[in-house]
PDB file of N, CA and C in Angstrom:
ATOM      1  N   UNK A   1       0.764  24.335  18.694  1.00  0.00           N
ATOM      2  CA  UNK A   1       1.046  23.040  18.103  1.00  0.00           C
ATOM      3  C   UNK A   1       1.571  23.295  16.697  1.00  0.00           C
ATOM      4  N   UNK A   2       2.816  22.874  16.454  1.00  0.00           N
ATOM      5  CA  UNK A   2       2.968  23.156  15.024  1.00  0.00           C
ATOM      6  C   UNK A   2       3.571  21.754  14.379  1.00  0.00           C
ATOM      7  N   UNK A   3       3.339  21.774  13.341  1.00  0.00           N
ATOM      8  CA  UNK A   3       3.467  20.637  12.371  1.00  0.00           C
ATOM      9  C   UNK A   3       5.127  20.454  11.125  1.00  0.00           C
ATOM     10  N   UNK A   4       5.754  19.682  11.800  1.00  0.00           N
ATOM     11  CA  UNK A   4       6.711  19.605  10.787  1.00  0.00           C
ATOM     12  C   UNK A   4       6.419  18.793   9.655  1.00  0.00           C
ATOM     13  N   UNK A   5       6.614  19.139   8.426  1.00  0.00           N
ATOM     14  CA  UNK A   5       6.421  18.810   7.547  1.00  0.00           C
ATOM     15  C   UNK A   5       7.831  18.688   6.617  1.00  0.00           C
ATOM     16  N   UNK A   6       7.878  17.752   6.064  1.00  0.00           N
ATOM     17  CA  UNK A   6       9.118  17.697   5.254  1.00  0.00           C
ATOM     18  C   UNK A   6       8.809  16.329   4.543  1.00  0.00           C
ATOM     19  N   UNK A   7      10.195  15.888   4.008  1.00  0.00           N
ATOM     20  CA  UNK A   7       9.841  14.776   2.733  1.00  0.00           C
ATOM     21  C   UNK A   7       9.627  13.494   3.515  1.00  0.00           C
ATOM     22  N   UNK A   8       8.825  12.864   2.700  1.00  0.00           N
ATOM     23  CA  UNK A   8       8.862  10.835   3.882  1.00  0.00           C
ATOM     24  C   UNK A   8       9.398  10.426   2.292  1.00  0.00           C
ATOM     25  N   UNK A   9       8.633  10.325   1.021  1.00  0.00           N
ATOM     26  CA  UNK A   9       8.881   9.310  -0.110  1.00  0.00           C
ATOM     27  C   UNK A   9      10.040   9.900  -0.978  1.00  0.00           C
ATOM     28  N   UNK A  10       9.709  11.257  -1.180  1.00  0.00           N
ATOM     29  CA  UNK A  10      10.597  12.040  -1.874  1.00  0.00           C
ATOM     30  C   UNK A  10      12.188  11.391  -2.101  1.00  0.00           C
ATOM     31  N   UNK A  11      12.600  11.415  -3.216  1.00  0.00           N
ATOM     32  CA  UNK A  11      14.003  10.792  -3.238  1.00  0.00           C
ATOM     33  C   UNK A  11      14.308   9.514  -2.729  1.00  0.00           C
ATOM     34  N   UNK A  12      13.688   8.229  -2.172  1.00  0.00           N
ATOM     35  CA  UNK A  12      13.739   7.653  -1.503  1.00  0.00           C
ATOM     36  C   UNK A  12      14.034   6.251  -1.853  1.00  0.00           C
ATOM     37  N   UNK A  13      12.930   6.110  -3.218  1.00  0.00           N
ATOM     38  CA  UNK A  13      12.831   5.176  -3.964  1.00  0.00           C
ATOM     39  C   UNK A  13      11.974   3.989  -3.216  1.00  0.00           C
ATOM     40  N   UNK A  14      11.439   4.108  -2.119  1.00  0.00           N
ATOM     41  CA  UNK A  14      10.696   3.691  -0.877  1.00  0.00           C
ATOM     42  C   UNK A  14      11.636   3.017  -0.614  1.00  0.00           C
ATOM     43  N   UNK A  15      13.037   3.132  -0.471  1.00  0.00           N
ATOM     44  CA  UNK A  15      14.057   2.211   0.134  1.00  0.00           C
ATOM     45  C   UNK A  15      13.393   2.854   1.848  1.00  0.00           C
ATOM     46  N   UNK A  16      13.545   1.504   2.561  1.00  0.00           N
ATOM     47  CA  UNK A  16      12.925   1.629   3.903  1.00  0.00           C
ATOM     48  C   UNK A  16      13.593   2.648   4.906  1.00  0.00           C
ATOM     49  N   UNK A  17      14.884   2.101   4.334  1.00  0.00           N
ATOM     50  CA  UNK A  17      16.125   2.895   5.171  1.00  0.00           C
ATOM     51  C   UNK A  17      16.505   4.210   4.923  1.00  0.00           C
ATOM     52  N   UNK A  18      15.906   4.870   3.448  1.00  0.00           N
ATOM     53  CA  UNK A  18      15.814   6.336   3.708  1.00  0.00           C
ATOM     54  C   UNK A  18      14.550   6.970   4.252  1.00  0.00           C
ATOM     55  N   UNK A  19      13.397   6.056   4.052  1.00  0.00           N
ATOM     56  CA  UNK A  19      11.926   6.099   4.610  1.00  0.00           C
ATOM     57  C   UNK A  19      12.254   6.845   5.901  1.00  0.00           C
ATOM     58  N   UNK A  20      13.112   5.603   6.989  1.00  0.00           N
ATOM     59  CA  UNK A  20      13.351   5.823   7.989  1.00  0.00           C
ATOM     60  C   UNK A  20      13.900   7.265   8.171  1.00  0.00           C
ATOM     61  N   UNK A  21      15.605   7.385   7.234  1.00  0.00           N
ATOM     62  CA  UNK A  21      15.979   8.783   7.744  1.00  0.00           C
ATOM     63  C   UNK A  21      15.114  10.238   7.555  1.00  0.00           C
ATOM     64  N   UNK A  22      14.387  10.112   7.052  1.00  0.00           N
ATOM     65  CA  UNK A  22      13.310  11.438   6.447  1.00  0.00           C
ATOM     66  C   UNK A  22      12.314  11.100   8.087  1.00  0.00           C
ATOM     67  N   UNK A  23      11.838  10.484   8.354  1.00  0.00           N
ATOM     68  CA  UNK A  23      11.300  10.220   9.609  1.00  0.00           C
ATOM     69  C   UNK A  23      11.825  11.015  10.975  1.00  0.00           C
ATOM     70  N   UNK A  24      13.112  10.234  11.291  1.00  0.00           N
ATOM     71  CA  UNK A  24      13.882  10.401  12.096  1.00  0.00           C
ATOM     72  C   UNK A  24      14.444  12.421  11.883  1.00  0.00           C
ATOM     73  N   UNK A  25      14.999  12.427  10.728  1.00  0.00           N
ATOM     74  CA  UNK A  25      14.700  14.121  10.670  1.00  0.00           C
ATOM     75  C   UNK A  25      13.423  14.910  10.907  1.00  0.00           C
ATOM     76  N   UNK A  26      12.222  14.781  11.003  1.00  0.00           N
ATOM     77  CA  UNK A  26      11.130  14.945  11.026  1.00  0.00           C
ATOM     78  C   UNK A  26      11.393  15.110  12.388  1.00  0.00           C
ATOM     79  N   UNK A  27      11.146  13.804  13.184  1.00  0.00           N
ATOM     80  CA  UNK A  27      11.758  13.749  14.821  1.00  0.00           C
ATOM     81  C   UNK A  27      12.734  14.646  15.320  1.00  0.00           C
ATOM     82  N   UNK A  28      14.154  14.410  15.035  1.00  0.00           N
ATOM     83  CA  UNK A  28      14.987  15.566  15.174  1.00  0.00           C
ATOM     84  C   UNK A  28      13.930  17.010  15.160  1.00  0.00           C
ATOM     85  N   UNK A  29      13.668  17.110  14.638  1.00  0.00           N
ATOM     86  CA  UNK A  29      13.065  19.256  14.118  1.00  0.00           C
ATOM     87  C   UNK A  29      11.764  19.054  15.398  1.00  0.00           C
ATOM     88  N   UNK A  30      11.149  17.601  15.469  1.00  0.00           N
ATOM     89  CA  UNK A  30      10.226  18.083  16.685  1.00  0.00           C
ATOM     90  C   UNK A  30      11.117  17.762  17.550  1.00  0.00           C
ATOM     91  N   UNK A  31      11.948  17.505  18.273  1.00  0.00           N
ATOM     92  CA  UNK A  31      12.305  16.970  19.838  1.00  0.00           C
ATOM     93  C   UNK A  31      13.176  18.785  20.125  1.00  0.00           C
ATOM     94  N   UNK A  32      13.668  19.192  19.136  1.00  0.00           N
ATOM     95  CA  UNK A  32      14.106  20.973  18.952  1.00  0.00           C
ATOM     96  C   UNK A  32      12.610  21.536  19.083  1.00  0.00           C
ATOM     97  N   UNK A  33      11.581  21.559  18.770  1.00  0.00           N
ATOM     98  CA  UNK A  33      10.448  22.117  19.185  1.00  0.00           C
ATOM     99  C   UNK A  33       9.717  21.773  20.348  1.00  0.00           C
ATOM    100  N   UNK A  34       9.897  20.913  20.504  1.00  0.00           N
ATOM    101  CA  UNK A  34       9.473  20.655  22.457  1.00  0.00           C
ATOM    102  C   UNK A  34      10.448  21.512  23.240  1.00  0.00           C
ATOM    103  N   UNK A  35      11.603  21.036  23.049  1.00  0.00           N
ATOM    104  CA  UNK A  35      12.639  21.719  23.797  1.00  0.00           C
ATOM    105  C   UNK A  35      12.553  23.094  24.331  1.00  0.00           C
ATOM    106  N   UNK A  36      11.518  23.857  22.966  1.00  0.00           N
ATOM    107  CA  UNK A  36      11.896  25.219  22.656  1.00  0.00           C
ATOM    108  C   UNK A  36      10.862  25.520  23.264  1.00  0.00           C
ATOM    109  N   UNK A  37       9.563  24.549  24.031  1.00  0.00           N
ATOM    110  CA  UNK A  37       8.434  25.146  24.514  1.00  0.00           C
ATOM    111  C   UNK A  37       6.978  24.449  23.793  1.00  0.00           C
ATOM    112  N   UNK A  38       7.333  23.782  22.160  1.00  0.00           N
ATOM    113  CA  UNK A  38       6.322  23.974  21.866  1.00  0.00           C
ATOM    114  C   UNK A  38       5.730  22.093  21.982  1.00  0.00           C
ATOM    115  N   UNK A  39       4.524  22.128  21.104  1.00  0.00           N
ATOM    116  CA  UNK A  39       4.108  20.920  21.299  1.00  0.00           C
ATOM    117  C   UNK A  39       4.354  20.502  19.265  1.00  0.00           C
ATOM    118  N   UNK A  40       4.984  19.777  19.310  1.00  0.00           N
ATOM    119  CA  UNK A  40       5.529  19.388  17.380  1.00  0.00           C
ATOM    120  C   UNK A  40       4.491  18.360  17.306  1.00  0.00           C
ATOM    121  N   UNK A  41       4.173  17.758  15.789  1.00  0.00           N
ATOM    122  CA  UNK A  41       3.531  16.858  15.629  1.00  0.00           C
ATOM    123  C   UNK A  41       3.946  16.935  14.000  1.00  0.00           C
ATOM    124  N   UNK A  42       3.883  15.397  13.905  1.00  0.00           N
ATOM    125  CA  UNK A  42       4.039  14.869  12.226  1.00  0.00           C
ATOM    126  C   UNK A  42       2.867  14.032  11.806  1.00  0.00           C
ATOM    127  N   UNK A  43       2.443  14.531  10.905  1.00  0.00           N
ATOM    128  CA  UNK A  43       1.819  13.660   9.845  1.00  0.00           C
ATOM    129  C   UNK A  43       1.957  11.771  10.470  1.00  0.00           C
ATOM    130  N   UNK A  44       3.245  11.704  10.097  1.00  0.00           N
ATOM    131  CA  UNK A  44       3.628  10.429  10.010  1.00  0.00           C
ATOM    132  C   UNK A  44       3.669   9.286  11.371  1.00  0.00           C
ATOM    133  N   UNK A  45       3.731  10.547  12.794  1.00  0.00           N
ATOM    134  CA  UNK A  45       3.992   9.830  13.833  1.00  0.00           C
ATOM    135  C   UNK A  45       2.226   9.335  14.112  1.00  0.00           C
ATOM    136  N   UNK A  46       1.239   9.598  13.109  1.00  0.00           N
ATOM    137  CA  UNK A  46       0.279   9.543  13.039  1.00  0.00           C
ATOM    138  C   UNK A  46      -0.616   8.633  12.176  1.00  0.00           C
ATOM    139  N   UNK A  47       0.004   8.802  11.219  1.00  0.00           N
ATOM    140  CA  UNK A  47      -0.201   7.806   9.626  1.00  0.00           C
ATOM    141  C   UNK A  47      -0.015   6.628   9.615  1.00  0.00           C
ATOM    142  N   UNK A  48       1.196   6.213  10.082  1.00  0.00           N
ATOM    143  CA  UNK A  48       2.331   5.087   9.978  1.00  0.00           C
ATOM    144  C   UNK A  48       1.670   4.179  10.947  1.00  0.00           C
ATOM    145  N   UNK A  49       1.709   4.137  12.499  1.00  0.00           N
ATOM    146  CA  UNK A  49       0.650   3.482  12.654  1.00  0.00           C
ATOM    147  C   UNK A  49      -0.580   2.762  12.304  1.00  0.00           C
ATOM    148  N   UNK A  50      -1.256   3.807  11.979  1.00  0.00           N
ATOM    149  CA  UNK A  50      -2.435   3.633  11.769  1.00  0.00           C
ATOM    150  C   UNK A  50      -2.449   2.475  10.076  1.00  0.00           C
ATOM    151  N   UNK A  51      -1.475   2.849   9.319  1.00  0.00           N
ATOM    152  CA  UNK A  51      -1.440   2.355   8.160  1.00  0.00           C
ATOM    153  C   UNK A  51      -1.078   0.530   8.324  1.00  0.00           C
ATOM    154  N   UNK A  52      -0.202   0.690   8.964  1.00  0.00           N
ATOM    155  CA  UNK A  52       0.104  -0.983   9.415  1.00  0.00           C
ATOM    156  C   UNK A  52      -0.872  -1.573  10.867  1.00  0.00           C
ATOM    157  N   UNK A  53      -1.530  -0.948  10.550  1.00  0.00           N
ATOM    158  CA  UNK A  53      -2.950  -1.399  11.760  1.00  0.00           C
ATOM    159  C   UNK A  53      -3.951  -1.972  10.605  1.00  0.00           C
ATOM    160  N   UNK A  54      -4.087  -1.080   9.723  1.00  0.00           N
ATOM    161  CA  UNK A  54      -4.980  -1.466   8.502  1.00  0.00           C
ATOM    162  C   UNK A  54      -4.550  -2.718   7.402  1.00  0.00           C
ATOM    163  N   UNK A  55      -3.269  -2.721   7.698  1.00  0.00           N
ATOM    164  CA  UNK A  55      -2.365  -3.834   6.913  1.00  0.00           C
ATOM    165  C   UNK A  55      -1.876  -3.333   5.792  1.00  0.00           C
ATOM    166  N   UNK A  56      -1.379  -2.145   5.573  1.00  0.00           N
ATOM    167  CA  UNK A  56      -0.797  -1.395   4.174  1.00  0.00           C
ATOM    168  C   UNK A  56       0.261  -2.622   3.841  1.00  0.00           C
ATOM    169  N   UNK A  57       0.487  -2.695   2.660  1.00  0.00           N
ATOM    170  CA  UNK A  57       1.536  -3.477   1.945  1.00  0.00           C
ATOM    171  C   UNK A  57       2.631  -2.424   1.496  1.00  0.00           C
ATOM    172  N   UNK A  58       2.165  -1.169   1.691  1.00  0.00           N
ATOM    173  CA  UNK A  58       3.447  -0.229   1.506  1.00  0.00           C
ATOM    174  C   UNK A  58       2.889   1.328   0.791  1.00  0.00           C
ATOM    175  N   UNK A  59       3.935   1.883   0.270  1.00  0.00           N
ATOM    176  CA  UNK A  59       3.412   3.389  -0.408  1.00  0.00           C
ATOM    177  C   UNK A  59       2.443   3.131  -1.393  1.00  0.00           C
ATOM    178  N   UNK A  60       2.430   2.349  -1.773  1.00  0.00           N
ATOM    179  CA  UNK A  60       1.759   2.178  -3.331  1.00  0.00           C
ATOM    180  C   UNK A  60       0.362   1.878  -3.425  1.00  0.00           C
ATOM    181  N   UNK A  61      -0.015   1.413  -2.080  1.00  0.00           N
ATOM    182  CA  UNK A  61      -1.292   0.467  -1.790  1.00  0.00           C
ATOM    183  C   UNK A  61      -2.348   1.475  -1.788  1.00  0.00           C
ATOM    184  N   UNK A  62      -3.265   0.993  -1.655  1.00  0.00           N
ATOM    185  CA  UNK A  62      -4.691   1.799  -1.462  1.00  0.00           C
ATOM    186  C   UNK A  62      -4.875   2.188  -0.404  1.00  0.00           C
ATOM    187  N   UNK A  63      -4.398   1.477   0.667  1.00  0.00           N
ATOM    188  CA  UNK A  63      -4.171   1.836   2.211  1.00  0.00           C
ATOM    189  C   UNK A  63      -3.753   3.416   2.402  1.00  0.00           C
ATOM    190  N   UNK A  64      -2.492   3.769   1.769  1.00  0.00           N
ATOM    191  CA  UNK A  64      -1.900   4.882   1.604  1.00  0.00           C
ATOM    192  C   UNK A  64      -2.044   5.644   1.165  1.00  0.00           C
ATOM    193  N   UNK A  65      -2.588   6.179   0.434  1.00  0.00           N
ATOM    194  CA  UNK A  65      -3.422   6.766  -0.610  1.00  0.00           C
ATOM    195  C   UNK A  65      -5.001   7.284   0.516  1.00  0.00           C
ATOM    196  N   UNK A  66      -5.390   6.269   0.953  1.00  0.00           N
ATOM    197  CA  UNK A  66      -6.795   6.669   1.992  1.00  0.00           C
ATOM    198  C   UNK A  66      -6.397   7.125   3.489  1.00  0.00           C
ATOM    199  N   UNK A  67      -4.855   6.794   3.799  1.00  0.00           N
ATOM    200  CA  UNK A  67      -4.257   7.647   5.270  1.00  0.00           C
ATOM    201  C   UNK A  67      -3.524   8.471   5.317  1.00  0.00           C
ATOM    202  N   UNK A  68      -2.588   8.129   4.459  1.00  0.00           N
ATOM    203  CA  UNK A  68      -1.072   9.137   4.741  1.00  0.00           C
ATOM    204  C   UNK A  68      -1.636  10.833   4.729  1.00  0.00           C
ATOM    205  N   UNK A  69      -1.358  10.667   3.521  1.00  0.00           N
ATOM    206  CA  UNK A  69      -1.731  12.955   3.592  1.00  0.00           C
ATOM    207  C   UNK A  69      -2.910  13.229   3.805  1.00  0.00           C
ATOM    208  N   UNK A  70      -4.394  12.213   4.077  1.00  0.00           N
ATOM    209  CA  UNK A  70      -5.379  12.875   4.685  1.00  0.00           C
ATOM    210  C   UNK A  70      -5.037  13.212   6.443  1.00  0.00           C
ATOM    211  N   UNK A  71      -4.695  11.957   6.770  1.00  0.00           N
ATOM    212  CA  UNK A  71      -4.240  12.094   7.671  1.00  0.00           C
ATOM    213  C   UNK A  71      -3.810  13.727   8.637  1.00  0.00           C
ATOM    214  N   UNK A  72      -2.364  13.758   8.005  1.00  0.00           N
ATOM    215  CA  UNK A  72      -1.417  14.867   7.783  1.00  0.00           C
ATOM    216  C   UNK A  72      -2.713  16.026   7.288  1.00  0.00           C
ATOM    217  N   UNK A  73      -3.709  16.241   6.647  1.00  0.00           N
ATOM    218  CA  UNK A  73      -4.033  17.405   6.459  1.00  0.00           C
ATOM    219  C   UNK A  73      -5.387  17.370   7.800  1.00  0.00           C
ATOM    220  N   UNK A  74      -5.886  16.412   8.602  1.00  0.00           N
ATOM    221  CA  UNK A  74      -6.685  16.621   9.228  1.00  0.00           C
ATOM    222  C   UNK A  74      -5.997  17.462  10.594  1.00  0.00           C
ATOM    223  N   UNK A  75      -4.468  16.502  10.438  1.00  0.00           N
ATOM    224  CA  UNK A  75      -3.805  17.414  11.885  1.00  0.00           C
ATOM    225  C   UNK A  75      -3.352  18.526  11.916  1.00  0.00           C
ATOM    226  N   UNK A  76      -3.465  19.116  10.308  1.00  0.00           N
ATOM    227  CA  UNK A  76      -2.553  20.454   9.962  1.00  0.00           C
ATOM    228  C   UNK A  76      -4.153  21.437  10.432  1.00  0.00           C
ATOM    229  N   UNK A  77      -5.534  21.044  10.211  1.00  0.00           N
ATOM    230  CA  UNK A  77      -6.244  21.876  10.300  1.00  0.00           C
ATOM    231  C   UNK A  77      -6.738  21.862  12.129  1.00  0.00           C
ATOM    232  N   UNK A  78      -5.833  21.565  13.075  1.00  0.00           N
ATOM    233  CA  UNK A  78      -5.881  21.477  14.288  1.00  0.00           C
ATOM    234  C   UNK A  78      -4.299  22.513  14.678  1.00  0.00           C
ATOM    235  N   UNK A  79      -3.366  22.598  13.655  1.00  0.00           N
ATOM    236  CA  UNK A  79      -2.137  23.344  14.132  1.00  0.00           C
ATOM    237  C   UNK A  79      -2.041  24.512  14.302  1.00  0.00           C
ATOM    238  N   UNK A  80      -1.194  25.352  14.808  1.00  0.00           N
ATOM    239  CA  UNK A  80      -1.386  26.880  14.772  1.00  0.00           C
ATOM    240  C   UNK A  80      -0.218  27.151  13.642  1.00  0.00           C
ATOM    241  N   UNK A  81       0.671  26.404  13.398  1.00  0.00           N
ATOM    242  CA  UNK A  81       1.722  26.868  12.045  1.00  0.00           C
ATOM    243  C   UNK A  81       2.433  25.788  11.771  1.00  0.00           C
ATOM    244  N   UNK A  82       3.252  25.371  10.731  1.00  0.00           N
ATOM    245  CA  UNK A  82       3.662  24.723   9.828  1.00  0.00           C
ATOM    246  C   UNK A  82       5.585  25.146  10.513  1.00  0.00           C
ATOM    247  N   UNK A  83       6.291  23.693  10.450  1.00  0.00           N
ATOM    248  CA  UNK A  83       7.772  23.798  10.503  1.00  0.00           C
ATOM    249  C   UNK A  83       7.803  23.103   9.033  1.00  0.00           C
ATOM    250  N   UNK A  84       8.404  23.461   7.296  1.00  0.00           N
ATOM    251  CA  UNK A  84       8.591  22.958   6.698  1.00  0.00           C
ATOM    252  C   UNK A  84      10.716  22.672   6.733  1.00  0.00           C
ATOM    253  N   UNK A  85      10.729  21.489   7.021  1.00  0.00           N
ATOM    254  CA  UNK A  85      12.299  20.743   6.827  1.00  0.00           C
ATOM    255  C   UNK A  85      12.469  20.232   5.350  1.00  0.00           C
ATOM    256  N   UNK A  86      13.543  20.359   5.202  1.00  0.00           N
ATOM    257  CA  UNK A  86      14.197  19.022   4.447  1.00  0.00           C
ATOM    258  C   UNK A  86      13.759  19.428   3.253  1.00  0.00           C
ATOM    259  N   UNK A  87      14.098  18.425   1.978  1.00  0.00           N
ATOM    260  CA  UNK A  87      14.415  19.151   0.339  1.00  0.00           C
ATOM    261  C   UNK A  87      13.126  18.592  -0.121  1.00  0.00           C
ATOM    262  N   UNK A  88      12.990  18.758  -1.985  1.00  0.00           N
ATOM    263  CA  UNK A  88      11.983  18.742  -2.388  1.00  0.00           C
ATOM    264  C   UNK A  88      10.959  17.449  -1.460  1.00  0.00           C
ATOM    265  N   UNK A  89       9.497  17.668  -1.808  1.00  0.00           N
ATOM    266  CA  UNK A  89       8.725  17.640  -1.239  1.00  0.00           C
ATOM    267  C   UNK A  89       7.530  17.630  -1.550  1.00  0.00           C
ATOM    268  N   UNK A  90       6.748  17.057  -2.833  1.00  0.00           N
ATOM    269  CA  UNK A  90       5.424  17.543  -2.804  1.00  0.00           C
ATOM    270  C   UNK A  90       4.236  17.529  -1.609  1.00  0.00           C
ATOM    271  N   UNK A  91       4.420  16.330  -0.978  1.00  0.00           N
ATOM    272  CA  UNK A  91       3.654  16.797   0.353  1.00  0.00           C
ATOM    273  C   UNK A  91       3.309  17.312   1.370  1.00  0.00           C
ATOM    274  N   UNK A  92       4.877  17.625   1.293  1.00  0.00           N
ATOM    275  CA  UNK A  92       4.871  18.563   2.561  1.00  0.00           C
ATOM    276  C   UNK A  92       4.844  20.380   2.066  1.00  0.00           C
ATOM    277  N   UNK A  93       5.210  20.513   0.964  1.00  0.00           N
ATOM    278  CA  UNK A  93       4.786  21.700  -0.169  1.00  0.00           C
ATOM    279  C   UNK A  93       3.074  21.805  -0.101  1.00  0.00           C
ATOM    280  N   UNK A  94       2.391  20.923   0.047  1.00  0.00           N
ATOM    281  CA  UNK A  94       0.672  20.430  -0.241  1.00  0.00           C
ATOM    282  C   UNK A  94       0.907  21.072   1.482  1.00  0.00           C
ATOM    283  N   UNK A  95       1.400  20.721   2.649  1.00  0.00           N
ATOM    284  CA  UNK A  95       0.601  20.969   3.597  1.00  0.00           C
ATOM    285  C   UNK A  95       1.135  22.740   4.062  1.00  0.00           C
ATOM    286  N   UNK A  96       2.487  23.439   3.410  1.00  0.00           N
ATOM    287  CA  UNK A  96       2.758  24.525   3.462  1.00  0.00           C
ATOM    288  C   UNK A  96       1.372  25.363   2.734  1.00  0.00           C
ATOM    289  N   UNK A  97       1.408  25.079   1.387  1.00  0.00           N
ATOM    290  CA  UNK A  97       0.070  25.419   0.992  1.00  0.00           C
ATOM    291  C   UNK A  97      -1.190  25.247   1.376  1.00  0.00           C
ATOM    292  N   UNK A  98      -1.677  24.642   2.056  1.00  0.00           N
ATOM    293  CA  UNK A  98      -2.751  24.653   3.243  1.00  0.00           C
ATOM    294  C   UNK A  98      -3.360  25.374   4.108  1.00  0.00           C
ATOM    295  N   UNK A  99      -1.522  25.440   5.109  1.00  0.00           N
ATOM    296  CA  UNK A  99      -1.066  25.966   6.235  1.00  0.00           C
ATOM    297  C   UNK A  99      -1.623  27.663   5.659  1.00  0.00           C
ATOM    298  N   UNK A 100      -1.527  28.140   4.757  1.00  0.00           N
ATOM    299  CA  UNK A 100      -0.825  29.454   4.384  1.00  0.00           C
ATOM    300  C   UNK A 100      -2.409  29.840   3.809  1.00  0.00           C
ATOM    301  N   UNK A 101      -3.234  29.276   2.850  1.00  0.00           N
ATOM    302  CA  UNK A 101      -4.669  28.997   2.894  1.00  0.00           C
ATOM    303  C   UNK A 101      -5.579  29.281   4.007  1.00  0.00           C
ATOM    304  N   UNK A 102      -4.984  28.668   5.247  1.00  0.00           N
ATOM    305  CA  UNK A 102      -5.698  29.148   6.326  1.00  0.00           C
ATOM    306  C   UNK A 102      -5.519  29.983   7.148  1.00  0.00           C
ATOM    307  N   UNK A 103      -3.870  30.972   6.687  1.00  0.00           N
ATOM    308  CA  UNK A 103      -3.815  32.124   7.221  1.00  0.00           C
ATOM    309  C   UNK A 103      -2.420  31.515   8.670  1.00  0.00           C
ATOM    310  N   UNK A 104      -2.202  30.491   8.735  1.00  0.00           N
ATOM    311  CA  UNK A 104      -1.276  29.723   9.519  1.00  0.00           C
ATOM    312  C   UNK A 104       0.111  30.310   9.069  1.00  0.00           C
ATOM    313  N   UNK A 105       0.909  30.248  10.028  1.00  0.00           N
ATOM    314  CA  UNK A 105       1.794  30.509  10.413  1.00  0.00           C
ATOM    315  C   UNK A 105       2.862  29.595   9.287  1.00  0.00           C
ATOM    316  N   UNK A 106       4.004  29.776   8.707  1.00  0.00           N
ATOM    317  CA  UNK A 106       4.907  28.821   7.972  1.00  0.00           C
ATOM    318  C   UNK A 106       6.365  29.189   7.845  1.00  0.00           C
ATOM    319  N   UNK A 107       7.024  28.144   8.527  1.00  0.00           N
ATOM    320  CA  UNK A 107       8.515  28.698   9.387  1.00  0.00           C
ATOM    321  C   UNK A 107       9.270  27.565   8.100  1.00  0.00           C
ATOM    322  N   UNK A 108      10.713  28.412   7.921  1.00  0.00           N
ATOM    323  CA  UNK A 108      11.281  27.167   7.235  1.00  0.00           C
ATOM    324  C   UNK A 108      12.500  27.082   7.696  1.00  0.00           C
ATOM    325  N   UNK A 109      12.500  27.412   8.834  1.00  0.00           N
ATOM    326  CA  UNK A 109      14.018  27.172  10.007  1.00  0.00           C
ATOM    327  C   UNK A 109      13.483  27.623  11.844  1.00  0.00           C
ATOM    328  N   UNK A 110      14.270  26.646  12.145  1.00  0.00           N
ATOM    329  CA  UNK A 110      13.771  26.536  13.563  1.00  0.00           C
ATOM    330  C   UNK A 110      14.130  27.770  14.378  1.00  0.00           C
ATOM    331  N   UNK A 111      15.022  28.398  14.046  1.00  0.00           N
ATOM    332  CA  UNK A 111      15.517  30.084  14.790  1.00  0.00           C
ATOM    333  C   UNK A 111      14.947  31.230  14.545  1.00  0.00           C
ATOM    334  N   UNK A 112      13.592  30.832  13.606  1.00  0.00           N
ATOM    335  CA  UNK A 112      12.841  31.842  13.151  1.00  0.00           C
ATOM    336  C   UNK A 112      11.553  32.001  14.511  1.00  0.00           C
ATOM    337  N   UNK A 113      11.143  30.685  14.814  1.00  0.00           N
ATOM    338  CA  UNK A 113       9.889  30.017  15.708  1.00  0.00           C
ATOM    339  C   UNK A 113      10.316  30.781  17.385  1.00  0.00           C
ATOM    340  N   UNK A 114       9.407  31.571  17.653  1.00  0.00           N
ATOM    341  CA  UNK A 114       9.361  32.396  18.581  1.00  0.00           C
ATOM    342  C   UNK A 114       9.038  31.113  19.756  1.00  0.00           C
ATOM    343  N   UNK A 115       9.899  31.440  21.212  1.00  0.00           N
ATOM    344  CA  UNK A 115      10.045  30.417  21.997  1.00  0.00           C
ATOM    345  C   UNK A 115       8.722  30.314  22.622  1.00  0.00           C
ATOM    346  N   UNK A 116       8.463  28.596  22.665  1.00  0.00           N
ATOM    347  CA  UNK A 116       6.965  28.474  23.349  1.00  0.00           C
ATOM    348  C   UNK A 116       6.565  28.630  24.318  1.00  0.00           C
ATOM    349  N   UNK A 117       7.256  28.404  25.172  1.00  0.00           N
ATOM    350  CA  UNK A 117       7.197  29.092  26.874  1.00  0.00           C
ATOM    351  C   UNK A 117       6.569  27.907  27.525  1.00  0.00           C
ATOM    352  N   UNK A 118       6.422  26.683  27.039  1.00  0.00           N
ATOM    353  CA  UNK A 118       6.173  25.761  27.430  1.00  0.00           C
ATOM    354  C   UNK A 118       6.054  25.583  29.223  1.00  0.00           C
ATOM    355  N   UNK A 119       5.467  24.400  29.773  1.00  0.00           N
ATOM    356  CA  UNK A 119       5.867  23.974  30.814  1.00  0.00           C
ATOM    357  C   UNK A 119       6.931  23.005  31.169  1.00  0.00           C
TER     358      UNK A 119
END
């Protein structure tokens, strides 16, 4: 199971519509890791939910702050290595540093990630 990690707020200005594209790249790098065998997972396909279940009003809220990167670090300590995408980043930098803390695996291109052999 490995974890892509890359930017969601970074650069964004919480405009929704780059929210989205940092997402959707996130997606892209896992639907290339299924492909390849493995099982991908994001932070966010995890967070985001859960955050507008709770009724977040957005990044800024208290909501976010109590889901987003705990979130993301409860699933990183279930992963076997880290896919870090995409440009600066403090959070996803926070879960490389983690990853690497626990001796985990940390890829920063997908042609590096040995094929999963999936079913």
């Amino acid at each position: 199971m490995i974890l892509v990690a890359g930017p969601y707020r970074s650069g964004t200005g919480d405009d929704p519509a780059k929210l989205a594209a940092n997402v959707r790249a996130m997606n892209e790098a896992a639907l290339t890791l299924y492909r390849a065998g493995h099982l991908p997972v994001t932070g966010e396909a995890l967070a985001l939910p859960l955050l507008e279940t709770a009724g977040s009003t957005g990044p800024d809220d208290p909501l976010f702050a109590e889901l987003f990167h705990p979130v993301a670090e409860r699933l990183l300590d279930r992963c076997d290595a880290v896919l870090r995408i995409g440009g600066p980043s403090e959070g996803a930098d926070r879960m490389v540093a983690r990853a690497r803390a626990q001796g985990k695996d940390v890829y920063t291109e997908i042609a590096g990630i040995p094929f999963g052999g999936g079913r």
